[in-house]
C-alpha atoms as a PDB file:
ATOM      1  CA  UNK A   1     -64.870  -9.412  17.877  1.00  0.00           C
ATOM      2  CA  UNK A   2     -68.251 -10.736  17.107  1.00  0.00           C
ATOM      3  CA  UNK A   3     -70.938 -11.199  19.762  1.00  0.00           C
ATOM      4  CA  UNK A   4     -74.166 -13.042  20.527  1.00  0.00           C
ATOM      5  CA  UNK A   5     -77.167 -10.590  21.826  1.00  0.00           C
ATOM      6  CA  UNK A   6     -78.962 -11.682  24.747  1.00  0.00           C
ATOM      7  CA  UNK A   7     -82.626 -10.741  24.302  1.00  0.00           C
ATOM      8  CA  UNK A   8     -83.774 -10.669  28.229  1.00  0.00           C
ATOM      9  CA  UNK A   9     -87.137 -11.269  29.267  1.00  0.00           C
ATOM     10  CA  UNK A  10     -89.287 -12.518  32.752  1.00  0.00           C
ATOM     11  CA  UNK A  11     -92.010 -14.204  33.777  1.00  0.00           C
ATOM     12  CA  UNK A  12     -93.777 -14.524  37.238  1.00  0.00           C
ATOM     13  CA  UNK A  13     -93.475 -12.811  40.492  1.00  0.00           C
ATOM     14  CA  UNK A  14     -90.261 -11.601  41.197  1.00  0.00           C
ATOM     15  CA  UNK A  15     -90.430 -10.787  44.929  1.00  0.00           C
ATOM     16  CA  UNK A  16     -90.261 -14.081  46.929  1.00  0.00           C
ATOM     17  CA  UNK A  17     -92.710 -13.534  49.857  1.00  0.00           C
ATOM     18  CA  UNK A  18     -95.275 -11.843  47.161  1.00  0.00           C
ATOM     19  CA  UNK A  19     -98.264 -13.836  46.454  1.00  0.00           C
ATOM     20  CA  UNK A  20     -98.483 -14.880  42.427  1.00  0.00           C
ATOM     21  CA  UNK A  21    -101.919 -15.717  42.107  1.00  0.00           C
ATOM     22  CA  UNK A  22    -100.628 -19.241  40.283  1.00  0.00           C
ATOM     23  CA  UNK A  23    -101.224 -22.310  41.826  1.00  0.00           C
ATOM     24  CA  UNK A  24     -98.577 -23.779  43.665  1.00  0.00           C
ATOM     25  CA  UNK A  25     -98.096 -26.540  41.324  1.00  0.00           C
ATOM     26  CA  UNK A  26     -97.106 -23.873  38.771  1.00  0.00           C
ATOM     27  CA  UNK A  27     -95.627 -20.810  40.642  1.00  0.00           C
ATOM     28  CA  UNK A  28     -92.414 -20.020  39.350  1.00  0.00           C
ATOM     29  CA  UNK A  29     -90.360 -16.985  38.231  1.00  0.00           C
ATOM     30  CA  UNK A  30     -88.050 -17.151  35.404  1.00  0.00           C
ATOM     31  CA  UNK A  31     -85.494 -14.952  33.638  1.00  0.00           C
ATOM     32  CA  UNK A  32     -84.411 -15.750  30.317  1.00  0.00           C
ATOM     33  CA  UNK A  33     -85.058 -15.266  26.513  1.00  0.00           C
ATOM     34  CA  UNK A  34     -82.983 -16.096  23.285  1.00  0.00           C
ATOM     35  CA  UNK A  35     -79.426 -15.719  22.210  1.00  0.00           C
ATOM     36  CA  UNK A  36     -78.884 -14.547  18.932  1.00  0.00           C
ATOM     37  CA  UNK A  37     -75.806 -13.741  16.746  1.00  0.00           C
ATOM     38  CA  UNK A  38     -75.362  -9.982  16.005  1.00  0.00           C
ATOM     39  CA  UNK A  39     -75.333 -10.303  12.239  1.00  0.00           C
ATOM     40  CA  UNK A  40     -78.542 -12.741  12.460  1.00  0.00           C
ATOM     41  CA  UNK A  41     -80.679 -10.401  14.161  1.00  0.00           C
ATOM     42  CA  UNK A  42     -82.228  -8.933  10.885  1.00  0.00           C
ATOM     43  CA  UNK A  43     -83.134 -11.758   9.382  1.00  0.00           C
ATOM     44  CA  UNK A  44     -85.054 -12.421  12.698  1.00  0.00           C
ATOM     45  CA  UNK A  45     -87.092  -9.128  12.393  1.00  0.00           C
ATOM     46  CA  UNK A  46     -87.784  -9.760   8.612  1.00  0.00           C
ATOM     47  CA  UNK A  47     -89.602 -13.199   9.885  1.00  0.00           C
ATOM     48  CA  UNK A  48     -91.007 -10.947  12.511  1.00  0.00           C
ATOM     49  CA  UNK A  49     -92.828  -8.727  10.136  1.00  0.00           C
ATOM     50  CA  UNK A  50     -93.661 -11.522   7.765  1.00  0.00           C
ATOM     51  CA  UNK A  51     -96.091 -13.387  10.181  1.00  0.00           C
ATOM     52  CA  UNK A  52     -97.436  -9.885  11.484  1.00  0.00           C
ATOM     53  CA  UNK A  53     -98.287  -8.660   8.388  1.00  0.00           C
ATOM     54  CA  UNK A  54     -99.916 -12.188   7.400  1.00  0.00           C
ATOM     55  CA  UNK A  55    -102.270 -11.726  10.412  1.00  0.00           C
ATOM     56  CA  UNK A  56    -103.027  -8.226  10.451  1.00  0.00           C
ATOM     57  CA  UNK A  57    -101.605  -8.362  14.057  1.00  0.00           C
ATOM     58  CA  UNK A  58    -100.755  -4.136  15.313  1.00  0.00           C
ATOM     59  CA  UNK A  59     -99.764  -5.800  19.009  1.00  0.00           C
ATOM     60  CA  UNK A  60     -97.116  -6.772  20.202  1.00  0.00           C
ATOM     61  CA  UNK A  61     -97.015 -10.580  20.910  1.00  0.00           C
ATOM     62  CA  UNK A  62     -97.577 -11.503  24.646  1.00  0.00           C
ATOM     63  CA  UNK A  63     -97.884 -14.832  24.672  1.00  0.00           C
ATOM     64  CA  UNK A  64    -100.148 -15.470  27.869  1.00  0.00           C
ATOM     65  CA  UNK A  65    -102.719 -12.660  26.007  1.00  0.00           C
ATOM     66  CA  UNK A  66    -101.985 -14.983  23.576  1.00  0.00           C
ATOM     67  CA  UNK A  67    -103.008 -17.938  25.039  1.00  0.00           C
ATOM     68  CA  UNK A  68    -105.762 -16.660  27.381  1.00  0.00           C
ATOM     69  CA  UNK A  69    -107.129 -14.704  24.475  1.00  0.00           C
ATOM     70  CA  UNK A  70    -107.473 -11.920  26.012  1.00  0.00           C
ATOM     71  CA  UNK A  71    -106.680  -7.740  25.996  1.00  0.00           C
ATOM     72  CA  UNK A  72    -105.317  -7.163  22.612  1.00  0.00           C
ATOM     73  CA  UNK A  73    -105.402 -10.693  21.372  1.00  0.00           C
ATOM     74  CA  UNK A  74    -109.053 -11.088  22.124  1.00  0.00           C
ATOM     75  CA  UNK A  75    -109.971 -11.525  18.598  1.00  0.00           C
ATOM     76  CA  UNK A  76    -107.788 -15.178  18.540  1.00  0.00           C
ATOM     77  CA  UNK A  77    -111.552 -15.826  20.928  1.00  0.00           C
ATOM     78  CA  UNK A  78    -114.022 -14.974  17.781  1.00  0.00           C
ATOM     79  CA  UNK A  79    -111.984 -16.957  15.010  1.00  0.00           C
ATOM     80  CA  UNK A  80    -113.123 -20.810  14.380  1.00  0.00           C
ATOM     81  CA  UNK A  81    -110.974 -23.565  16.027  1.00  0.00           C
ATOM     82  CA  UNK A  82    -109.498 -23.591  12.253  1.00  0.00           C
ATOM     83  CA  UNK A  83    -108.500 -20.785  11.865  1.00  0.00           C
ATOM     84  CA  UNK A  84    -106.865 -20.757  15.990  1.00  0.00           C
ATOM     85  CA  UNK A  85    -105.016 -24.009  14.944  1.00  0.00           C
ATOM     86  CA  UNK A  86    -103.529 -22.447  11.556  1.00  0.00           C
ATOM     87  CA  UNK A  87    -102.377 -19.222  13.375  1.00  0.00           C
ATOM     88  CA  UNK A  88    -100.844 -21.447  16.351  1.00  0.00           C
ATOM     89  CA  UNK A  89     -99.276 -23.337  14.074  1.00  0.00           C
ATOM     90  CA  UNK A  90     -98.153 -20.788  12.076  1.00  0.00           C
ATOM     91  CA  UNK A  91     -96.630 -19.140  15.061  1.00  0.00           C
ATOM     92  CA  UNK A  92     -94.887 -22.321  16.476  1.00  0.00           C
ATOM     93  CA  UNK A  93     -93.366 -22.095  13.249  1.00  0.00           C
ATOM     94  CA  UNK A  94     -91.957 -18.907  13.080  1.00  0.00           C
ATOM     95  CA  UNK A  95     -90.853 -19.582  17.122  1.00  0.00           C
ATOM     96  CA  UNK A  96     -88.869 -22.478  15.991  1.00  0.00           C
ATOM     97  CA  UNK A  97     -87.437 -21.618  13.042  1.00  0.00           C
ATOM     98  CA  UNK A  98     -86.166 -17.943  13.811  1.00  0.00           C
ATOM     99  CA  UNK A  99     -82.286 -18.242  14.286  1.00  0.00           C
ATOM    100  CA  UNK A 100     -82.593 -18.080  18.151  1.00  0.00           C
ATOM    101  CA  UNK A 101     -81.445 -20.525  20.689  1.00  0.00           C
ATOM    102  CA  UNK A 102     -83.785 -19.820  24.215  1.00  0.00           C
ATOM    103  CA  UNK A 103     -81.866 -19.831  27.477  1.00  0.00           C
ATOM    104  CA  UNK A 104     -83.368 -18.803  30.908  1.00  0.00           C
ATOM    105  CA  UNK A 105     -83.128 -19.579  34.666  1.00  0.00           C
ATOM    106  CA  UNK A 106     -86.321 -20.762  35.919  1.00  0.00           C
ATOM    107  CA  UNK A 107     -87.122 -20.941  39.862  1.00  0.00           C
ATOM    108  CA  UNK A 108     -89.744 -22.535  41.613  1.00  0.00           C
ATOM    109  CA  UNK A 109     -91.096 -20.352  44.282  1.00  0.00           C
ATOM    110  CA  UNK A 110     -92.412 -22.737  46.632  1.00  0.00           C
ATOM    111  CA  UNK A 111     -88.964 -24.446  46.494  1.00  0.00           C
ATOM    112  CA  UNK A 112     -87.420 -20.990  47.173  1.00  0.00           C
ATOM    113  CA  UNK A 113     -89.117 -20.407  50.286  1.00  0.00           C
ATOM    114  CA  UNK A 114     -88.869 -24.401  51.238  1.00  0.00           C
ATOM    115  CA  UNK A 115     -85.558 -23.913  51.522  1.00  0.00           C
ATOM    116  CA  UNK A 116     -85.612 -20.715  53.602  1.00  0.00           C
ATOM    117  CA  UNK A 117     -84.038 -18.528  51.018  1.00  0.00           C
ATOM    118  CA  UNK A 118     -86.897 -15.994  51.793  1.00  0.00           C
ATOM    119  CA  UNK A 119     -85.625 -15.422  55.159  1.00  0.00           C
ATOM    120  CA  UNK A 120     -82.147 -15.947  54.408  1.00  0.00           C
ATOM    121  CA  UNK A 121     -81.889 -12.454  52.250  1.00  0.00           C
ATOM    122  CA  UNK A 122     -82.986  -9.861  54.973  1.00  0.00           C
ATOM    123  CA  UNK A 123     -82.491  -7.504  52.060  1.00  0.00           C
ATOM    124  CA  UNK A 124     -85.758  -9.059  50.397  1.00  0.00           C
ATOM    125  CA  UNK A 125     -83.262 -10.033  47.705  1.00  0.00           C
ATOM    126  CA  UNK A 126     -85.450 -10.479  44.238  1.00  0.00           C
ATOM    127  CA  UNK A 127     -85.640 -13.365  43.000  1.00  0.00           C
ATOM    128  CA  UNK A 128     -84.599 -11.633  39.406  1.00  0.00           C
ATOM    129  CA  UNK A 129     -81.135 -11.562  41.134  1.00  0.00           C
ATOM    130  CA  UNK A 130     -80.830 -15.220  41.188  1.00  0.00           C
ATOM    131  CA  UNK A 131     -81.922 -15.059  37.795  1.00  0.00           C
ATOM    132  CA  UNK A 132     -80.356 -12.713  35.770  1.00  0.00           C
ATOM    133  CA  UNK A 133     -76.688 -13.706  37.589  1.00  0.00           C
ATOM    134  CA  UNK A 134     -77.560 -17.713  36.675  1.00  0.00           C
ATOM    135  CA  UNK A 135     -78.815 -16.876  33.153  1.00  0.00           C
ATOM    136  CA  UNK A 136     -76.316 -13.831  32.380  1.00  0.00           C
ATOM    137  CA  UNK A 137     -73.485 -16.188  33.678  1.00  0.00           C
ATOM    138  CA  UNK A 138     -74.104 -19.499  31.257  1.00  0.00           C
ATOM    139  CA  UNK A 139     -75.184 -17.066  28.034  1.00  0.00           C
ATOM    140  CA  UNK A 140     -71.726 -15.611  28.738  1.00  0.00           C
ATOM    141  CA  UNK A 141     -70.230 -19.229  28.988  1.00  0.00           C
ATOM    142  CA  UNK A 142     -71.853 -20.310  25.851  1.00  0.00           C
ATOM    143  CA  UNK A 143     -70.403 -16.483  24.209  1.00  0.00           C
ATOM    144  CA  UNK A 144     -66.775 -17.630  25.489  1.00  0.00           C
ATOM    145  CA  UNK A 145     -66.991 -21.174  23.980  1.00  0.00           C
ATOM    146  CA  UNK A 146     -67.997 -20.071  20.656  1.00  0.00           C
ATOM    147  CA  UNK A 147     -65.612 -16.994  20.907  1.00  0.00           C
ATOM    148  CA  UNK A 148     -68.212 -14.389  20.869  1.00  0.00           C
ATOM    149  CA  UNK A 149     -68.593 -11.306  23.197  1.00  0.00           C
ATOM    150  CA  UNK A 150     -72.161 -11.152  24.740  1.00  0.00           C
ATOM    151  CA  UNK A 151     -74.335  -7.740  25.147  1.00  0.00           C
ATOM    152  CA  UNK A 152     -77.721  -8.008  26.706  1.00  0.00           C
ATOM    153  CA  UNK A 153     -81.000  -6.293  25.738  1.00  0.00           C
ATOM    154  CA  UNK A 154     -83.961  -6.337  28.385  1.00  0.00           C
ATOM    155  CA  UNK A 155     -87.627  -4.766  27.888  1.00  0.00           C
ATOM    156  CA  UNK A 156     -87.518  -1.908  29.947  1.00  0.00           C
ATOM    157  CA  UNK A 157     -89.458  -1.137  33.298  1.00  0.00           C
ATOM    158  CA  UNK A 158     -88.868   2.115  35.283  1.00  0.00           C
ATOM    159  CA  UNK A 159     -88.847   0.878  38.794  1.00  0.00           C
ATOM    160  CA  UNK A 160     -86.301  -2.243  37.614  1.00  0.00           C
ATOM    161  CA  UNK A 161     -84.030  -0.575  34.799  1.00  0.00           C
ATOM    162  CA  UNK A 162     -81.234   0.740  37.506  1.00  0.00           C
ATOM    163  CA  UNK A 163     -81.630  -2.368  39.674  1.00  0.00           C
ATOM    164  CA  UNK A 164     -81.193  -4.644  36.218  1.00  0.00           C
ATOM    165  CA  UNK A 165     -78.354  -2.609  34.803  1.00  0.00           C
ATOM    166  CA  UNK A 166     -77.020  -2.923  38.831  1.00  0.00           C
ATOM    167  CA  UNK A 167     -76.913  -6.335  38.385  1.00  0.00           C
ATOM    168  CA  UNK A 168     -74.856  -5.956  35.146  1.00  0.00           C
ATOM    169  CA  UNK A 169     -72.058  -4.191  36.581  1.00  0.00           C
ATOM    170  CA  UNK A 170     -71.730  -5.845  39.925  1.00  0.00           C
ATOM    171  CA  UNK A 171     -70.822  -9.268  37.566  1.00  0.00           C
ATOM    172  CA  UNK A 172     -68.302  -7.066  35.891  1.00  0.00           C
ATOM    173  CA  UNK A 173     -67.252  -5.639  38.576  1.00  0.00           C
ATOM    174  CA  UNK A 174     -67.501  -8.240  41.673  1.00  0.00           C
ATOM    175  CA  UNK A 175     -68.429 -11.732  39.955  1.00  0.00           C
ATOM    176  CA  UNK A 176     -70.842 -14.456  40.722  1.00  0.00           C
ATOM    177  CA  UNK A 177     -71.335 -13.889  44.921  1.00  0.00           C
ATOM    178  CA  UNK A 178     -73.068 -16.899  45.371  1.00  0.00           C
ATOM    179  CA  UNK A 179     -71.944 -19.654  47.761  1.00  0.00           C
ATOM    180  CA  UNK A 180     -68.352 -20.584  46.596  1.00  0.00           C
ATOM    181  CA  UNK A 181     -69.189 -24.632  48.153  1.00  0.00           C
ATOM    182  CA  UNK A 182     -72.650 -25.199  46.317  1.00  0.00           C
ATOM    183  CA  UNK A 183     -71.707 -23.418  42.872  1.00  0.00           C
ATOM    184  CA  UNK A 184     -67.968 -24.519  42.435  1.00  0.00           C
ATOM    185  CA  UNK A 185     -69.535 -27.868  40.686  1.00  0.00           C
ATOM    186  CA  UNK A 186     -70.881 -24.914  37.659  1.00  0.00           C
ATOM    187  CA  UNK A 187     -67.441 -24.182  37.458  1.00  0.00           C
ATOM    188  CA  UNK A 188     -68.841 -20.195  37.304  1.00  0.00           C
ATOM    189  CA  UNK A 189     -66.784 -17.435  35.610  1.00  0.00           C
ATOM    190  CA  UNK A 190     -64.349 -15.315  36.863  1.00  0.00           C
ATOM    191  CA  UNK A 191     -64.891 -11.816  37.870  1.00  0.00           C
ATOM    192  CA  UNK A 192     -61.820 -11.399  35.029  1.00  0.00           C
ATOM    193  CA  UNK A 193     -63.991 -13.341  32.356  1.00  0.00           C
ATOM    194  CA  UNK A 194     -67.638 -11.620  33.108  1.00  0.00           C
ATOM    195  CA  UNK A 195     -65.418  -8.305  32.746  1.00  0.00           C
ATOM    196  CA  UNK A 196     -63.887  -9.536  29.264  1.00  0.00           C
ATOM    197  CA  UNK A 197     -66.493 -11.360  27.609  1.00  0.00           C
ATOM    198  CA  UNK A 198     -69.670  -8.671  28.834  1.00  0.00           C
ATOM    199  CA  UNK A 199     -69.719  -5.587  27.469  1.00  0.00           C
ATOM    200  CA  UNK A 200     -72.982  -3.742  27.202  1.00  0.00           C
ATOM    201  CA  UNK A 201     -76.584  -3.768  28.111  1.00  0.00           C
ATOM    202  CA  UNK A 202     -79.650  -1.742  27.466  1.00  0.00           C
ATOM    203  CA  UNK A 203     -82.807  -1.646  28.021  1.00  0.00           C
ATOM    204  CA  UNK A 204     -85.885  -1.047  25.211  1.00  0.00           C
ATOM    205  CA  UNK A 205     -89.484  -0.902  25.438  1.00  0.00           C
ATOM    206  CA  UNK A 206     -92.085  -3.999  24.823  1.00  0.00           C
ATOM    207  CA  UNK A 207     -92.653  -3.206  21.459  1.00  0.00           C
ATOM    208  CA  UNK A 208     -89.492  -4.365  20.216  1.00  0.00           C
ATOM    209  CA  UNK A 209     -89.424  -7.180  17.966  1.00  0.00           C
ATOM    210  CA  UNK A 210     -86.738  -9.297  19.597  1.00  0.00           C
ATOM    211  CA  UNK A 211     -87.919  -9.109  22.866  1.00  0.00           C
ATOM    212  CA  UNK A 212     -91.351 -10.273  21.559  1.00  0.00           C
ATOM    213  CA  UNK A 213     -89.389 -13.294  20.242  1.00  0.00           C
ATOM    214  CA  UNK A 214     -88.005 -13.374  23.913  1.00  0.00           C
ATOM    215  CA  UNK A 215     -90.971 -13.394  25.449  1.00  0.00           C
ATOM    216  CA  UNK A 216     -92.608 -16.456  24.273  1.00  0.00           C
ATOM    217  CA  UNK A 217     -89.649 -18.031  24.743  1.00  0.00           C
ATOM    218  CA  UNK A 218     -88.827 -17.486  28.544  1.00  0.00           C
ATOM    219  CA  UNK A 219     -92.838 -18.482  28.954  1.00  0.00           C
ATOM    220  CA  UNK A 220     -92.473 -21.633  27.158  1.00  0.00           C
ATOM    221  CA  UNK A 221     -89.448 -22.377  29.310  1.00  0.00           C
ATOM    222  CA  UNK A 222     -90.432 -21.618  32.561  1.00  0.00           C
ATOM    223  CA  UNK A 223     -93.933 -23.694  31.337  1.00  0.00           C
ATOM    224  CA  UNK A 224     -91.830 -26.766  30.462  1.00  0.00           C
ATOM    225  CA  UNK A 225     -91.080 -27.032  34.487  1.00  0.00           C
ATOM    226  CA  UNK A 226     -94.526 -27.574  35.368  1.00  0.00           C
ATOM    227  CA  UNK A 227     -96.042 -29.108  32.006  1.00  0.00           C
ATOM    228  CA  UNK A 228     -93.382 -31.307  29.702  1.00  0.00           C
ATOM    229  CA  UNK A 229     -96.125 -31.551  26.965  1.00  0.00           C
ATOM    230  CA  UNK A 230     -96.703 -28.011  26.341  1.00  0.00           C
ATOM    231  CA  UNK A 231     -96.574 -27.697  22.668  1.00  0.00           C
ATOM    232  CA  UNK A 232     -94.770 -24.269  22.343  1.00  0.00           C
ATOM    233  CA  UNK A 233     -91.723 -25.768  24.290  1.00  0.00           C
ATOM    234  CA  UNK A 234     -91.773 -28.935  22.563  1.00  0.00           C
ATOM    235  CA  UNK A 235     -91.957 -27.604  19.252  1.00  0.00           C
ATOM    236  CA  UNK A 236     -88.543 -25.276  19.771  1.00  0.00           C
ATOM    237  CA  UNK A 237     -86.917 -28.433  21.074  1.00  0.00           C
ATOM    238  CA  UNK A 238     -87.763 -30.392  18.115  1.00  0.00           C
ATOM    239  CA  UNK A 239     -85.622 -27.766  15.714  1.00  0.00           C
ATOM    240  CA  UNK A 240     -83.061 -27.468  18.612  1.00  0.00           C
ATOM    241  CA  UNK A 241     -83.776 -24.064  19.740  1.00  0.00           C
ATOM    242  CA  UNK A 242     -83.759 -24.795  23.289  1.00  0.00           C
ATOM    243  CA  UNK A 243     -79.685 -24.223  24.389  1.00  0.00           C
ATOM    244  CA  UNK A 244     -79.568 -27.584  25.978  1.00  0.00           C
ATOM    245  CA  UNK A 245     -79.729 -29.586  22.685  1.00  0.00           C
ATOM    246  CA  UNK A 246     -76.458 -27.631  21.354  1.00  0.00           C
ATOM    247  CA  UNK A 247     -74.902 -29.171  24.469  1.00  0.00           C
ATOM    248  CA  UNK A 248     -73.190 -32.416  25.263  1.00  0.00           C
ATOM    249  CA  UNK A 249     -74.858 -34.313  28.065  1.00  0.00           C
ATOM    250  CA  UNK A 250     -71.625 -33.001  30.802  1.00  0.00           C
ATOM    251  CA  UNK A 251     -72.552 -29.212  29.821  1.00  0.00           C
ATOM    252  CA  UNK A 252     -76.185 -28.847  29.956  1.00  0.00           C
ATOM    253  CA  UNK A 253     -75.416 -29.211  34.559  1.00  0.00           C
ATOM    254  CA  UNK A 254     -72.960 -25.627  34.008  1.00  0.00           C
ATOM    255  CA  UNK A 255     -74.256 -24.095  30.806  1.00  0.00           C
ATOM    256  CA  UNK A 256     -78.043 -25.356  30.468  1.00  0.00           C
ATOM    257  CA  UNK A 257     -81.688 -23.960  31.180  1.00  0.00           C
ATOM    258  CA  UNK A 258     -81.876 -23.781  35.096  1.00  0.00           C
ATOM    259  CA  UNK A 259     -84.619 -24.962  37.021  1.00  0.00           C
ATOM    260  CA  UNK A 260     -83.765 -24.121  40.468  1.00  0.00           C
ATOM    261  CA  UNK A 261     -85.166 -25.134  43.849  1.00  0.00           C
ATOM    262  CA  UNK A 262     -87.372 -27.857  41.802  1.00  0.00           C
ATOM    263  CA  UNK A 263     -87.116 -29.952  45.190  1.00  0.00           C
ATOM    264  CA  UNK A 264     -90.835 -31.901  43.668  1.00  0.00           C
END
């Protein structure tokens, strides 16, 4: 059966009673990246290398380096504002026009904590929990819909790859385990579904080329909360890469980006 890949990424603090060092007007963690189809995914690494190789760039893409012009995309600070604005542009394109759509569960962390959640989970439950179920569960609804199996690829970290791959089997294994009252409006999966429709993940280092692509997009998402005119998001949303524009108004609630505990 044919299958989307979910190309996993996060951004922020993932422990809820761990300072960020972002403002509070901007603190968030998300989860998220882009959904691809299988037989797509080398045409996305083609467009991968194409813009690399037309910058000279050796990195891998990290898009607040990027930004902030700083560690290994320091040079983006010694080029004229021409030349910034042609390789931005350049690299909006390529962002909007690889054959991607960008999911993700974003959560404010000063809503988290607002609404006691911190002290709620005794078990310091990570926020990435929250995350990956919310994000894992509507990729896998989109997967179903289009009648596509779903496998998920996240960049590996050695203190998170067991708990992440945890997380994995407990949906196969146990379903969603959030409150049954305050999520049965998502109409979540069934432990039955997650088990038929997921069937592998893995996890790969930074370097990898879709995760790169995953990267920028979770960022620009999890941005979009906090700042509706940032110009990476709007730019995917203008060639519908963003998962809620594939979505009639009724879906985007159940099977949308999440922003969660955005009380502001």
């Amino acid at each position: 059966m044919p299958s989307f890949t979910l190309y996993l990424d996060e951004t922020g603090a993932r422990h809820p009673d761990k300072q960020s060092g972002l403002p509070a007007r901007s603190d968030w963690f998300a989860m998220g990246g882009i959904l691809i189809r299988r037989e797509e995914v080398d045409v996305a690494k083609a467009m991968h290398s194409e813009i690399t190789s037309r910058w000279g760039i050796t990195s891998p893409f990290h898009i607040t380096d990027m930004i902030n012009e700083r560690g290994r995309f320091s040079w983006l600070g010694r080029r004229t504002q021409r030349e910034r604005d042609a390789f931005w542009s350049d690299y909006r394109e390529f962002l909007a026009t690889v054959p991607a759509v960008g999911v993700g569960c974003v959560i404010d962390r000063a809503g988290y904590a607002a609404r006691g959640y911190v002290k709620k989970h005794d078990d310091k439950w990570l926020l990435c929990r929250s995350a990956f179920d919310i994000v894992v569960e509507r990729a896998a609804k989109f997967a179903k819909a289009n009648d596509r199996k779903l496998n998920i690829i996240f960049e590996a970290d050695a203190a998170m790859n067991g708990i992440i791959e945890g997380y994995f089997n407990n949906l196969r294994e146990r379903g969603l385990e959030f409150d049954k009252d305050s999520s049965g409006k998502y109409k979540p999966l069934t432990q039955g579904e997650f088990s038929d429709i997921l069937t592998s993940i893995e996890n790969r280092p930074k370097q990898n080329r879709m995760l790169q692509i995953a990267d920028s997009y979770i960022y620009a998402i999890a941005r979009r909360g906090y700042d509706k005119k940032f110009d990476v998001y709007r730019r995917l949303m203008d060639d519908d890469r963003i998962i809620d524009c594939l979505l009639d108004r009724d879906s985007v609630s159940a099977l949308g980006v999440k922003y969660y505990c955005f009380d502001h």
